[in-house]
Protein backbone atom coordinates (compact mmCIF):
# COMPACT_ATOMS: atom_id res chain seq x y z
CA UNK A 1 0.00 0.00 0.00
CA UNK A 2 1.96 2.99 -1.17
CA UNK A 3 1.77 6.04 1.70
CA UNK A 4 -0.97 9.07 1.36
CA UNK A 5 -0.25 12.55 1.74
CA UNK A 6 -2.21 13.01 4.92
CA UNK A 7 0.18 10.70 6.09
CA UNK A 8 3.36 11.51 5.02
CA UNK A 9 2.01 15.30 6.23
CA UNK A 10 1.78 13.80 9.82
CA UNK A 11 4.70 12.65 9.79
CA UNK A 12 6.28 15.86 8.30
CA UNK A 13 4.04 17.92 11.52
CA UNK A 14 5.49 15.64 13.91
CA UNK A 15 8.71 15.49 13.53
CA UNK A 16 8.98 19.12 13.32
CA UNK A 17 7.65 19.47 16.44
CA UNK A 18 10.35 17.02 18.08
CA UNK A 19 13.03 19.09 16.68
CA UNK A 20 11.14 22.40 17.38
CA UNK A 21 11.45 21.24 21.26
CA UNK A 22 14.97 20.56 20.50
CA UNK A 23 15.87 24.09 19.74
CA UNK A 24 13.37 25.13 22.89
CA UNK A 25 15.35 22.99 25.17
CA UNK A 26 18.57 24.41 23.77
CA UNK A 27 17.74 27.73 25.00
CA UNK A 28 18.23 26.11 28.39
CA UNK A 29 21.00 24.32 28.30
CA UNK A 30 23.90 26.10 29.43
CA UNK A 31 26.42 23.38 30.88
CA UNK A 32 26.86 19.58 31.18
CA UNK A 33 24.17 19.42 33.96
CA UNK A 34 22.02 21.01 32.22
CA UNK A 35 23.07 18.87 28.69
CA UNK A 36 22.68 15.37 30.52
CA UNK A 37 20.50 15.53 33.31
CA UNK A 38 18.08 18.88 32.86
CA UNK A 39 19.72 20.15 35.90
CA UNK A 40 17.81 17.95 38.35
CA UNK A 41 14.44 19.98 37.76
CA UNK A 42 12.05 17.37 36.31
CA UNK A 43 8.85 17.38 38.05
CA UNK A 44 6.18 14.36 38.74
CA UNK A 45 4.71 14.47 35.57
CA UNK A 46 7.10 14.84 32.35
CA UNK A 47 9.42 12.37 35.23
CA UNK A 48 7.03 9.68 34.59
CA UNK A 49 6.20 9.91 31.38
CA UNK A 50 9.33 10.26 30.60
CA UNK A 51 10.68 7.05 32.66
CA UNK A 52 7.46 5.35 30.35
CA UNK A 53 8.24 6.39 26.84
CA UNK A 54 12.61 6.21 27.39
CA UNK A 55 11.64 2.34 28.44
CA UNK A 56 8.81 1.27 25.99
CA UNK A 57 10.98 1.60 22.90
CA UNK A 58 9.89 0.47 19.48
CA UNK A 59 9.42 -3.38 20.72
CA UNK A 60 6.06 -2.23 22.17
CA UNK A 61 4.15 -1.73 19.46
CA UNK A 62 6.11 -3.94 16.85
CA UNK A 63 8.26 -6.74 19.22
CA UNK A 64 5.71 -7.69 21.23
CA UNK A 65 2.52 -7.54 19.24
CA UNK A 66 4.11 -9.75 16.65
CA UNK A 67 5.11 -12.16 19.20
CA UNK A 68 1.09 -12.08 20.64
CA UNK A 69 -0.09 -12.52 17.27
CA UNK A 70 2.45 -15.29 16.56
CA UNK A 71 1.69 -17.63 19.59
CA UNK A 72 -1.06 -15.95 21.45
CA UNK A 73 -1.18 -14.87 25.27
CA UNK A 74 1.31 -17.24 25.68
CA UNK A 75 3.63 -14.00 25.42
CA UNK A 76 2.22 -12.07 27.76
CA UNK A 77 4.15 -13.49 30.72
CA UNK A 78 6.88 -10.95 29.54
CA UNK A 79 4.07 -7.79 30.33
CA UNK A 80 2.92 -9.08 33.67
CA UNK A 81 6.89 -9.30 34.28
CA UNK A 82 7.52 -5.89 32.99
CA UNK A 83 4.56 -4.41 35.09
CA UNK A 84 6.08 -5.92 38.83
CA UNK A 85 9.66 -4.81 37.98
CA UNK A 86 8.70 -1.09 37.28
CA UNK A 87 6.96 -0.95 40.03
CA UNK A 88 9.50 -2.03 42.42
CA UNK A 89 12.02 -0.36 40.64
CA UNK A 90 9.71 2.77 41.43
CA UNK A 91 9.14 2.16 44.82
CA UNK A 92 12.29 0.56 46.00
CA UNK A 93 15.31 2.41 43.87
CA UNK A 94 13.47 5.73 42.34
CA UNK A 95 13.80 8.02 45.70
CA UNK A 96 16.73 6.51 47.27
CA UNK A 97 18.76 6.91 44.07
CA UNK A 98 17.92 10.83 43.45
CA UNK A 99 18.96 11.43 47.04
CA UNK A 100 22.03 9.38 46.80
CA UNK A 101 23.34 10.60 43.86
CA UNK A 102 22.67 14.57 45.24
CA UNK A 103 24.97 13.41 48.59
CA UNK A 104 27.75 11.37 46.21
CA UNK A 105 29.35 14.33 44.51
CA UNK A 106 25.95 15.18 42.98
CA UNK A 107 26.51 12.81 40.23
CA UNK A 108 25.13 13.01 36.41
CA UNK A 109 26.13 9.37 35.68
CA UNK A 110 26.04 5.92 36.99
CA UNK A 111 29.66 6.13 36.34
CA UNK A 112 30.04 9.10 38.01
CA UNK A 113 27.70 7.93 40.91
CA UNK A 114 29.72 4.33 41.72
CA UNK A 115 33.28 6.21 41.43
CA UNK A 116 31.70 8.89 44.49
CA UNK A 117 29.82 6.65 46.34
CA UNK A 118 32.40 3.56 46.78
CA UNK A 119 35.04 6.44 47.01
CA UNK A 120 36.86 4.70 43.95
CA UNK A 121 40.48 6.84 43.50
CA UNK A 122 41.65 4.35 41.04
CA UNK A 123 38.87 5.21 38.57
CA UNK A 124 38.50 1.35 37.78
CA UNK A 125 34.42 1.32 38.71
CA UNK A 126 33.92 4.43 36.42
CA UNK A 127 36.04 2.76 33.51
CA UNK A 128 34.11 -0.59 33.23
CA UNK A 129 30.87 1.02 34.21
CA UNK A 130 31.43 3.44 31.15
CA UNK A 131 32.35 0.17 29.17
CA UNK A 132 29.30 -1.31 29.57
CA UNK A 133 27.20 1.05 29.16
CA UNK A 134 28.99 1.73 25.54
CA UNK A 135 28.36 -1.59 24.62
CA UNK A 136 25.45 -2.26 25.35
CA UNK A 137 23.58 0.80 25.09
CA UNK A 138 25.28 1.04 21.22
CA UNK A 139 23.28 -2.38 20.72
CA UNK A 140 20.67 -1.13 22.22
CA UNK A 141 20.64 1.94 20.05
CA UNK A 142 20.54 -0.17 16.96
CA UNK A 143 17.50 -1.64 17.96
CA UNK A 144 15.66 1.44 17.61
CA UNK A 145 17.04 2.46 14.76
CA UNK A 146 15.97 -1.53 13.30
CA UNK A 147 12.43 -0.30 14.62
CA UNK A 148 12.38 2.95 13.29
CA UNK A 149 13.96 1.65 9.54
CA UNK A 150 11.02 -0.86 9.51
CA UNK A 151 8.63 1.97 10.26
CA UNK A 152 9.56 4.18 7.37
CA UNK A 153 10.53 1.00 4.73
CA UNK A 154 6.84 -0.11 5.56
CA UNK A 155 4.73 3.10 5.37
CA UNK A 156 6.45 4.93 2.53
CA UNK A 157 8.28 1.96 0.94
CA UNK A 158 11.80 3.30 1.41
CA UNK A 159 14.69 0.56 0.79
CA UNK A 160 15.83 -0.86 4.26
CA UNK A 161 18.79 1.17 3.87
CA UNK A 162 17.29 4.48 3.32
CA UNK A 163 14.94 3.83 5.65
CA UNK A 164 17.68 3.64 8.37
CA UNK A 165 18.81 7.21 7.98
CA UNK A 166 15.52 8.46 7.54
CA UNK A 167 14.24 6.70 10.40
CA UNK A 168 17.06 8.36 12.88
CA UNK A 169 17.98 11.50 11.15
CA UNK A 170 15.07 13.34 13.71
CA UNK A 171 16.05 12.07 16.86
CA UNK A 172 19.70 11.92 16.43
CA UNK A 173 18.67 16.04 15.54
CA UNK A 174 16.63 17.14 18.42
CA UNK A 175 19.11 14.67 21.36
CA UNK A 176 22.07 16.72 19.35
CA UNK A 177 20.63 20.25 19.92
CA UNK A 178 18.39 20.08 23.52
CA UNK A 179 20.12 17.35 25.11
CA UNK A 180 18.52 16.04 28.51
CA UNK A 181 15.26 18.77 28.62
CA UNK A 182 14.90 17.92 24.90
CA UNK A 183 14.75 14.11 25.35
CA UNK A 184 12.44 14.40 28.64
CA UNK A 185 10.05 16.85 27.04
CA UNK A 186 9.23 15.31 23.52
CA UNK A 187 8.94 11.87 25.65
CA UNK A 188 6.15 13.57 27.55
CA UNK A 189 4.77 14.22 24.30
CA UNK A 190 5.39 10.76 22.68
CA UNK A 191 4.01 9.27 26.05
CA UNK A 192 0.80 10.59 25.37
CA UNK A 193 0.63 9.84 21.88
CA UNK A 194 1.55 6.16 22.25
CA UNK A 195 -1.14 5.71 24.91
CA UNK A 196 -3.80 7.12 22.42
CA UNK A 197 -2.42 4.69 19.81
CA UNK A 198 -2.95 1.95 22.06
CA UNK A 199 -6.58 2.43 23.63
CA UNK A 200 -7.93 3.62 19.96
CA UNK A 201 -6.12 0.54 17.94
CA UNK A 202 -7.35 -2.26 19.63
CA UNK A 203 -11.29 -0.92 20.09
CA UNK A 204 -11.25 -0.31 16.08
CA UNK A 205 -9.92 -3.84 15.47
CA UNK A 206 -13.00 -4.84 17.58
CA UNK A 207 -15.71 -3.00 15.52
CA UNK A 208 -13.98 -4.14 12.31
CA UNK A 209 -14.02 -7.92 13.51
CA UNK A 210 -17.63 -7.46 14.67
CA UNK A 211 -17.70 -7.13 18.13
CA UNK A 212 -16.30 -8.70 21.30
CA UNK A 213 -17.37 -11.51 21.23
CA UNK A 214 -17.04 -12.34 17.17
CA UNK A 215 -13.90 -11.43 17.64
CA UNK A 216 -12.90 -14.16 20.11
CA UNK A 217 -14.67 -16.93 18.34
CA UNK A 218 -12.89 -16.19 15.53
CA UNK A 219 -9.26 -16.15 17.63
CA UNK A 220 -10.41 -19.56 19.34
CA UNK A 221 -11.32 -20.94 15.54
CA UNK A 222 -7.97 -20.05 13.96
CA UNK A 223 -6.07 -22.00 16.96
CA UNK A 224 -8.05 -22.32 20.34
CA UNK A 225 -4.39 -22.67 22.42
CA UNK A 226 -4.19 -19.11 21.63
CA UNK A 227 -6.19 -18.25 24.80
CA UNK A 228 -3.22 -21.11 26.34
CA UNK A 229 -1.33 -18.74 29.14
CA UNK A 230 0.86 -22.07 29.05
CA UNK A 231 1.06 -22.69 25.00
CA UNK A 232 4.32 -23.98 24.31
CA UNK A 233 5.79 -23.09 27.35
CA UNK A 234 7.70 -24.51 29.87
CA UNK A 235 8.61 -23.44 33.85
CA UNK A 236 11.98 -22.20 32.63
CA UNK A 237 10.48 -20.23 29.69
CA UNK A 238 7.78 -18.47 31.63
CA UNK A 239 10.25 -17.59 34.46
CA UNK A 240 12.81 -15.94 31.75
CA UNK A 241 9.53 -14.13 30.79
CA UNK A 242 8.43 -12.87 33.86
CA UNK A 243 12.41 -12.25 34.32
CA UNK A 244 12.51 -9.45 32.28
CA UNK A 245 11.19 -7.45 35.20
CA UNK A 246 14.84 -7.85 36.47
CA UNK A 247 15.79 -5.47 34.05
CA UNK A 248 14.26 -2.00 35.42
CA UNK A 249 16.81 -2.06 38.32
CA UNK A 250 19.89 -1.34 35.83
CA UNK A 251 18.40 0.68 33.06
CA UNK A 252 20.35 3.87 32.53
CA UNK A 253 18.28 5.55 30.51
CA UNK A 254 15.49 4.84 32.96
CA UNK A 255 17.71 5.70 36.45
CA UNK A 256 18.83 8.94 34.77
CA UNK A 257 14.90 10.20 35.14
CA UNK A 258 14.97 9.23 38.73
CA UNK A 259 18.02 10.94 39.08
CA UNK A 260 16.67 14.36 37.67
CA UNK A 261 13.81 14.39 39.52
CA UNK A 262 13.30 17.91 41.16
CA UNK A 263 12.70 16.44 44.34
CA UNK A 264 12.83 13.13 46.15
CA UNK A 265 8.85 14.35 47.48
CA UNK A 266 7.52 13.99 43.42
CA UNK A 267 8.66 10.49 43.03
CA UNK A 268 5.27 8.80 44.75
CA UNK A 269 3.71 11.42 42.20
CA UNK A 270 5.25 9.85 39.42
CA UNK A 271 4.90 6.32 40.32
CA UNK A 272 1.19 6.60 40.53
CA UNK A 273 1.31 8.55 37.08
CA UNK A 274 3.91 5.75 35.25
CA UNK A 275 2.47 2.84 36.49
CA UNK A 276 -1.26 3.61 35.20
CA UNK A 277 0.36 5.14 31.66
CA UNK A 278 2.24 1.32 31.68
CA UNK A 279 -0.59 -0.82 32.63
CA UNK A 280 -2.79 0.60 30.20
CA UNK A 281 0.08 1.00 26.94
CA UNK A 282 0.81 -2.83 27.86
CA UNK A 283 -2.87 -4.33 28.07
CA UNK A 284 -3.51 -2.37 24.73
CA UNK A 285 -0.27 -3.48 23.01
CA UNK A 286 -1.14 -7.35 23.89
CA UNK A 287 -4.59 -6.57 22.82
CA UNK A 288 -3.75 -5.27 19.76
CA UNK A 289 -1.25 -8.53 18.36
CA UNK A 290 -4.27 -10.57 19.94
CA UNK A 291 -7.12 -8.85 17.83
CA UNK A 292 -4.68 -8.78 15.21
CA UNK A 293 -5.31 -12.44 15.14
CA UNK A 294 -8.96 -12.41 14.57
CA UNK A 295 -8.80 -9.31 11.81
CA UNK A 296 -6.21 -11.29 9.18
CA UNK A 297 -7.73 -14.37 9.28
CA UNK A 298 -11.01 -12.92 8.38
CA UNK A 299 -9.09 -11.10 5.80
CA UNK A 300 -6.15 -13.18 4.49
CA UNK A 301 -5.91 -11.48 1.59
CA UNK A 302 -4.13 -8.27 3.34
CA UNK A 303 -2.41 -10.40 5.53
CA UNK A 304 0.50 -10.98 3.61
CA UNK A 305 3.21 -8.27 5.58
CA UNK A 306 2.15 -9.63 8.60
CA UNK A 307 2.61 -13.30 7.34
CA UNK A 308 6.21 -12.03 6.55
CA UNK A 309 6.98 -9.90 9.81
CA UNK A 310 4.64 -10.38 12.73
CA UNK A 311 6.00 -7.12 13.86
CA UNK A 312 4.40 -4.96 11.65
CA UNK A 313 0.85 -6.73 12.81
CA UNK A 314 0.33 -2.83 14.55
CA UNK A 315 1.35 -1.12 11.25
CA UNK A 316 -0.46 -2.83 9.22
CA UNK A 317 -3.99 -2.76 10.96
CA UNK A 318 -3.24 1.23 11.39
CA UNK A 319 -3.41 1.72 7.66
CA UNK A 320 -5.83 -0.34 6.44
CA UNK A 321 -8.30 0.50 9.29
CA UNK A 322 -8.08 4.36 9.68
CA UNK A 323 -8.52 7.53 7.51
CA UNK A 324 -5.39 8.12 6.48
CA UNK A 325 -4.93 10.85 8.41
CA UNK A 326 -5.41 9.04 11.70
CA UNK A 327 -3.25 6.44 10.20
CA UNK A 328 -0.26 9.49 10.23
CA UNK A 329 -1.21 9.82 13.65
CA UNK A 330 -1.23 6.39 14.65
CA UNK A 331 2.36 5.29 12.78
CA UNK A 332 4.01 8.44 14.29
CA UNK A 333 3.23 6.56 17.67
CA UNK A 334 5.86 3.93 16.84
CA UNK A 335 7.86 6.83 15.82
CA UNK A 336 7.53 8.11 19.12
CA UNK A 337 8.12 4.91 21.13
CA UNK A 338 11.47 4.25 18.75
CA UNK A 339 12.84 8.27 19.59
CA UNK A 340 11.88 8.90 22.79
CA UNK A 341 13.96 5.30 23.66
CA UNK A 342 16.96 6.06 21.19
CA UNK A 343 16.93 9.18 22.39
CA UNK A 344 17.99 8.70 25.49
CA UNK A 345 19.96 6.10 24.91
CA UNK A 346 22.37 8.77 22.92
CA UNK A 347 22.41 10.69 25.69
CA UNK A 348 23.48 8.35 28.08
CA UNK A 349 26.18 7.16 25.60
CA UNK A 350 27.27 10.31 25.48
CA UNK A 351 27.02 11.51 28.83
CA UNK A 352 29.39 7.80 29.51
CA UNK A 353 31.81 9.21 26.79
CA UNK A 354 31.89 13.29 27.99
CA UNK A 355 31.52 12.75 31.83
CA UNK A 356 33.28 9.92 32.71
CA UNK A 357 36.20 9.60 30.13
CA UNK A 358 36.74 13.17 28.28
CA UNK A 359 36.26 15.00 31.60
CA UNK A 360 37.90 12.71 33.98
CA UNK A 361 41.04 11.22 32.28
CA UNK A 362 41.74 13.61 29.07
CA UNK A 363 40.52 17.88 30.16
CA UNK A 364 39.61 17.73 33.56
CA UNK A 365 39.66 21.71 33.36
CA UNK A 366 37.20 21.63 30.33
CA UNK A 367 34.70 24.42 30.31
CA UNK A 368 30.93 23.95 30.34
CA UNK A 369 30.27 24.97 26.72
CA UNK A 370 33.27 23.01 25.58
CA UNK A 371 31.79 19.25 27.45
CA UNK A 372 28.68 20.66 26.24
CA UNK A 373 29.78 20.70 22.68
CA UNK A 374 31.78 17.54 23.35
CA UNK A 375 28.40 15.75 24.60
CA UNK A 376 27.03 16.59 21.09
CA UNK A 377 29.54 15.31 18.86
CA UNK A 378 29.06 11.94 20.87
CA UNK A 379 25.67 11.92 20.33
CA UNK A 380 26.32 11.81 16.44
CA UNK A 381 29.40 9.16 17.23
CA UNK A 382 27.32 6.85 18.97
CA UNK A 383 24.62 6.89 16.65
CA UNK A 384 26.79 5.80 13.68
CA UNK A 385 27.86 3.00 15.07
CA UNK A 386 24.43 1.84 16.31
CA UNK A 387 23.17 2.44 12.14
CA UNK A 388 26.20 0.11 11.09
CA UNK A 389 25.29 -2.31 13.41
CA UNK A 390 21.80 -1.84 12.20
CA UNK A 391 22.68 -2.34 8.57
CA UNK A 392 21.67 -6.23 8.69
CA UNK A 393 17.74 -6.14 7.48
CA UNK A 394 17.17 -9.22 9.12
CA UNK A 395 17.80 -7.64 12.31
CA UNK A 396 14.50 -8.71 14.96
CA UNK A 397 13.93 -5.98 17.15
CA UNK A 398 13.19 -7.81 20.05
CA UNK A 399 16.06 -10.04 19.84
CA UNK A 400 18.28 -7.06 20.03
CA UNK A 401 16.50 -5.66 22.91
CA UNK A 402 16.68 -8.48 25.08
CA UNK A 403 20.45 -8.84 25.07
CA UNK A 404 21.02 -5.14 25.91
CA UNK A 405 18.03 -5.44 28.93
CA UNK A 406 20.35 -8.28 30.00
CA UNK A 407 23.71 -6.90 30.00
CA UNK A 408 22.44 -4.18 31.92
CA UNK A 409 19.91 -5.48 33.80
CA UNK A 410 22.10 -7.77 35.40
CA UNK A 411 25.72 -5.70 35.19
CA UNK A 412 24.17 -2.51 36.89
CA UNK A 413 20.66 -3.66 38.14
CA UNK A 414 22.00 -5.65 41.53
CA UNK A 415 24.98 -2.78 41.78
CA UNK A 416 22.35 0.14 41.68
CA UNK A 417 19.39 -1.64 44.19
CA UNK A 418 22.14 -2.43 47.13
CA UNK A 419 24.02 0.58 46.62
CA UNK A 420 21.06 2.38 47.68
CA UNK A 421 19.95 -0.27 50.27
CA UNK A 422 22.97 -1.60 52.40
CA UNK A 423 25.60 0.66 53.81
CA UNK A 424 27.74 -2.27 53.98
CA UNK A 425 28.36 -2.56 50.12
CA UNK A 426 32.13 -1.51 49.21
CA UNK A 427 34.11 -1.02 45.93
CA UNK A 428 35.32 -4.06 45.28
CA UNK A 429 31.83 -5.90 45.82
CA UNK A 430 30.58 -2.96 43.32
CA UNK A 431 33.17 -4.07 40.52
CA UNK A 432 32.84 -7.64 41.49
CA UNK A 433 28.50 -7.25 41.07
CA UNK A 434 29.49 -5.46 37.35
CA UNK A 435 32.08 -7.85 36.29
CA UNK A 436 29.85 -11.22 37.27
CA UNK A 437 26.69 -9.57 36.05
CA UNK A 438 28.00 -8.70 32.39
CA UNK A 439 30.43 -11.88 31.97
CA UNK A 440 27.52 -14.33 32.72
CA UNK A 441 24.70 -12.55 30.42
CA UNK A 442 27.40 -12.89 27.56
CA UNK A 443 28.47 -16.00 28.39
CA UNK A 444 24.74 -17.47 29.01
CA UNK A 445 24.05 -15.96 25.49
CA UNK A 446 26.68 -18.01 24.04
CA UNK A 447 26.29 -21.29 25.38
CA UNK A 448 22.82 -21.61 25.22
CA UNK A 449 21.55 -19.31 22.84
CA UNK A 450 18.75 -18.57 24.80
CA UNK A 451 16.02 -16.30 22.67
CA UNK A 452 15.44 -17.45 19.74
CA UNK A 453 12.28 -16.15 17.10
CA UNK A 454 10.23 -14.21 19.21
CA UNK A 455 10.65 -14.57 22.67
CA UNK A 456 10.38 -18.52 23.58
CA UNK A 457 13.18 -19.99 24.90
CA UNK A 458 14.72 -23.78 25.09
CA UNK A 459 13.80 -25.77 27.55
CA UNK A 460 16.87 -26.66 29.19
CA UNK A 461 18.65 -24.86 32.50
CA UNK A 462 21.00 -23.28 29.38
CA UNK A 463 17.74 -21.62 28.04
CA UNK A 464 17.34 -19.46 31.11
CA UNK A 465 16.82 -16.02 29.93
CA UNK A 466 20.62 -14.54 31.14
CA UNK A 467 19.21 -11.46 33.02
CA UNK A 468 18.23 -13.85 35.79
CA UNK A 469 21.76 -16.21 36.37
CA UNK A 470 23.52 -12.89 35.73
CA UNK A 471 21.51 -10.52 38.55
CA UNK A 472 21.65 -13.55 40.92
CA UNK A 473 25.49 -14.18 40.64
CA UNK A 474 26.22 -10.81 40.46
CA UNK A 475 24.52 -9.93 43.57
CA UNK A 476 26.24 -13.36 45.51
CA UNK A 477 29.35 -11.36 44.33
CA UNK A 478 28.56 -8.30 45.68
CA UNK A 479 27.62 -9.63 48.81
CA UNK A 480 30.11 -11.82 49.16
CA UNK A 481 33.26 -9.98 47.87
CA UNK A 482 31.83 -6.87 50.27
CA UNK A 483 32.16 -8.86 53.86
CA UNK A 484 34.92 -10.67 52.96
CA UNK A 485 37.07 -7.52 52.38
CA UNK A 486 37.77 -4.18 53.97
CA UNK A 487 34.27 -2.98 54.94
CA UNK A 488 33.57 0.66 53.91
CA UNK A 489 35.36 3.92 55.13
CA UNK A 490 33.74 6.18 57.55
CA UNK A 491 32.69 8.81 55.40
CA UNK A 492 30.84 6.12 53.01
CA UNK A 493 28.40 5.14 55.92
CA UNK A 494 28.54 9.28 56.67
CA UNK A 495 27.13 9.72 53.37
CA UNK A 496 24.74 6.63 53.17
CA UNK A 497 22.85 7.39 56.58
CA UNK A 498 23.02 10.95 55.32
CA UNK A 499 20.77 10.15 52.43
CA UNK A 500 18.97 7.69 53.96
CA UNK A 501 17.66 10.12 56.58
CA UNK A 502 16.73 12.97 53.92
CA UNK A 503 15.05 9.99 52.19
CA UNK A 504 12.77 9.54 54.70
CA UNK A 505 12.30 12.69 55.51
CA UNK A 506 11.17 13.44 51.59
């Protein structure tokens, strides 16, 4: 179906927009702080939203609709997963880490937060940390830039290749110019567009399949195990699933909105406020692959993309359902998810690259407007190397996504939830927890090549989704390698019970 002008106009309108914010945001960005963490002034609103849209990147409406639509609610294990590991991540790291981070040098990074808080001289925590956030994060990027190529090679029938630099050109523009404020505001924006997407998609797929109730005859008559919460699976494959949840505790894309909260007193705000926006974008997204179902085998003759790539099951029903105006509307939501994710992931890239090696090691007198101007040229560094990686059209964008959850779930996810929980944690249980975590999720990978098409996983010990050997070991290291070494200095308990107290008190 070759693309209308009402929706190639939509498009045109929206991504103007983005990069009109950019140059808004760049009015306020003055130094590094300001560049790569907004200057800590974030309040309860755009810091949910935010937190939402930065962690439901393209996967959410293409990844995991074509995996419902493949094999039915079978998938879902991964939402219900998703849902409990935000919210703990919320309620367990979100305040403690914004008042940690303010009392540990008033860090910008993760980096920059593990080097103050373990007191680490050597510059050894900040190093590795940096490392993996490079390396994963640049994998990471390329999976939104897979999502956002497949976005513009379906809708205006771009080759994949084009399709890659079209598909990035606007974010890697409006991260470049506004930095942190940028990124935060347009994912307040593509919050609320992606949440319209999916509440309107999935009632129109009803009415078009004839109702409720039509609608699930017709799932249960193409294959009745696709109501089967247990199709195909097995203990170890729902439990990598539900693993995923894991994840949320090492994000760094997600901690950095905790971290630039305004206040540690607008985090319950913003739990309330994510949590709801999540809930409803993942029962929608589910709901949508699931309809899906029902609408192409009523019409099989327009099911033939789908057939190809489940993950264009969203894209698909959005043009051949709506006005095509609606339809510009409706794709631009996937736009949205895939920025407002690679967007920060950039950042955070280039933060990593600015903060925590140009700063520290090479021109530790730097001025502001020259780490400012550094921070941008990263941006555009990291983002090449995510579209080469990117360059392979048979790239699955979920597949990509899970190994980069993984790697940081379980390098940085056990590191970040102690750190801010026991006083008793030291350095070398810090490196040990990052070392462990990121060695087993690679290692796991490779010798049992867990994920395979979709998200369904061997059934074997081996086909363990890594993010849950890795955040186990790593936190037996941590725990381990922290009691049976020097404990921690005076003025690292100082600090802790320091922030602990004006935790509570917030």
């Amino acid at each position: 179906m070759s693309v209308s002008n009402p929706t190639l106009i939509t498009f045109v309108i929206y991504i103007a927009v983005m990069v009109l914010i950019g140059l808004m945001a760049y009015r306020s960005t003055t130094n590094l702080s300001d560049y790569i963490l907004g200057g800590r002034s974030l309040g309860s609103v755009v810091t949910a939203l935010s937190a939402g849209a930065s962690d439901m990147s393209g996967w959410l409406l293409m990844g995991l609709p074509g995996a419902i639509y493949m094999s039915g609610l079978s998938e879902s294990w991964i939402a219900i997963g998703l849902i409990v590991g935000a919210y703990l991540n919320w309620l367990l790291v979100a305040g403690r880490l914004r008042i940690q981070t303010e009392h540990n040098g008033d860090a910008l990074t993760l980096p920059d937060y593990f080097s103050s808080r373990f007191e680490d001289a050597s510059g050894l925590l900040r190093v590795i940390s940096a490392i993996v956030i490079l390396v994963f994060f640049t994998i990471y990027c390329a999976s939104g830039i897979v999502a956002g190529a497949r976005l513009f090679e379906s809708t205006f029938g771009m080759p994949y290749e084009t399709a890659l630099w079209a598909g990035a050109a606007a974010t890697i523009a409006y991260t470049f110019i506004g930095g942190f404020l940028a990124v935060s505001w347009t994912d307040t924006v593509q919050a609320t567009l992606m949440i319209f997407a999916l509440i309107l998609t999935p009632i129109i797929v009803l009415l078009a399949t004839g109702g409720v109730d039509t609608t699930l005859l017709a799932i249960e008559a193409q294959d009745p195990a696709n109501f089967d919460m247990l199709k195909n699976t097995t203990f170890i494959g729902i439990v990598s699933l539900l693993g995923w949840g894991l994840g949320y505790f090492g994000q760094p894309h997600i901690l950095a909105r905790f971290m630039a909260a305004d206040s540690v007193k607008s985090i319950a705000k913003a739990r309330r406020i994510s949590m709801t926006w999540m809930i409803l974008c993942l029962t929608g997204t589910v709901a949508v692959g699931f309809f899906g179902i029902a609408y192409f085998s009523a019409h099989p003759d327009v099911a033939g993309p789908v057939t190809e790539n489940p993950e264009r099951v969203f894209i698909e029903l959005a043009k051949i359902l709506f006005n095509p105006w609606v339809a510009g509307i409706l794709l631009s939501a996937i736009l949205a998810a895939v920025m407002s994710t690679l967007s920060c992931q950039l950042l955070v890239c280039s933060s990593a690259l600015t903060e925590d090696f140009y700063k520290t090691f090479l021109r530790k007198g730097a001025s502001q407007r020259e780490l400012v101007w550094v921070g941008r040229a990263m941006v555009l560094l990291v983002a090449l190397i995510a579209i080469a990686i990117a360059a392979n059209p048979e790239n699955r964008v979920l597949g990509l996504v899970s190994y980069a959850w993984a790697g940081f779930g379980a390098a940085f996810g056990p590191v970040v939830l102690i750190s801010v929980m026991w006083k008793g944690m030291t350095r070398n249980g810090a490196l040990a927890g990052i070392l462990v975590g990121a060695v087993t999720v690679v290692a796991w990978k490779l010798l049992g090549n867990s994920i395979k098409e979709g998200v369904m996983f061997d059934s074997g010990l081996l086909g363990l989704y890594e993010i849950i050997p890795g955040f186990i070991f790593a936190s037996v290291a941590i725990v381990l390698v922290s009691l049976a070494g020097k404990g921690p200095t005076p003025g690292m308990l100082t600090r802790f019970d320091a922030a602990e107290k004006a935790y509570k008190a917030g």
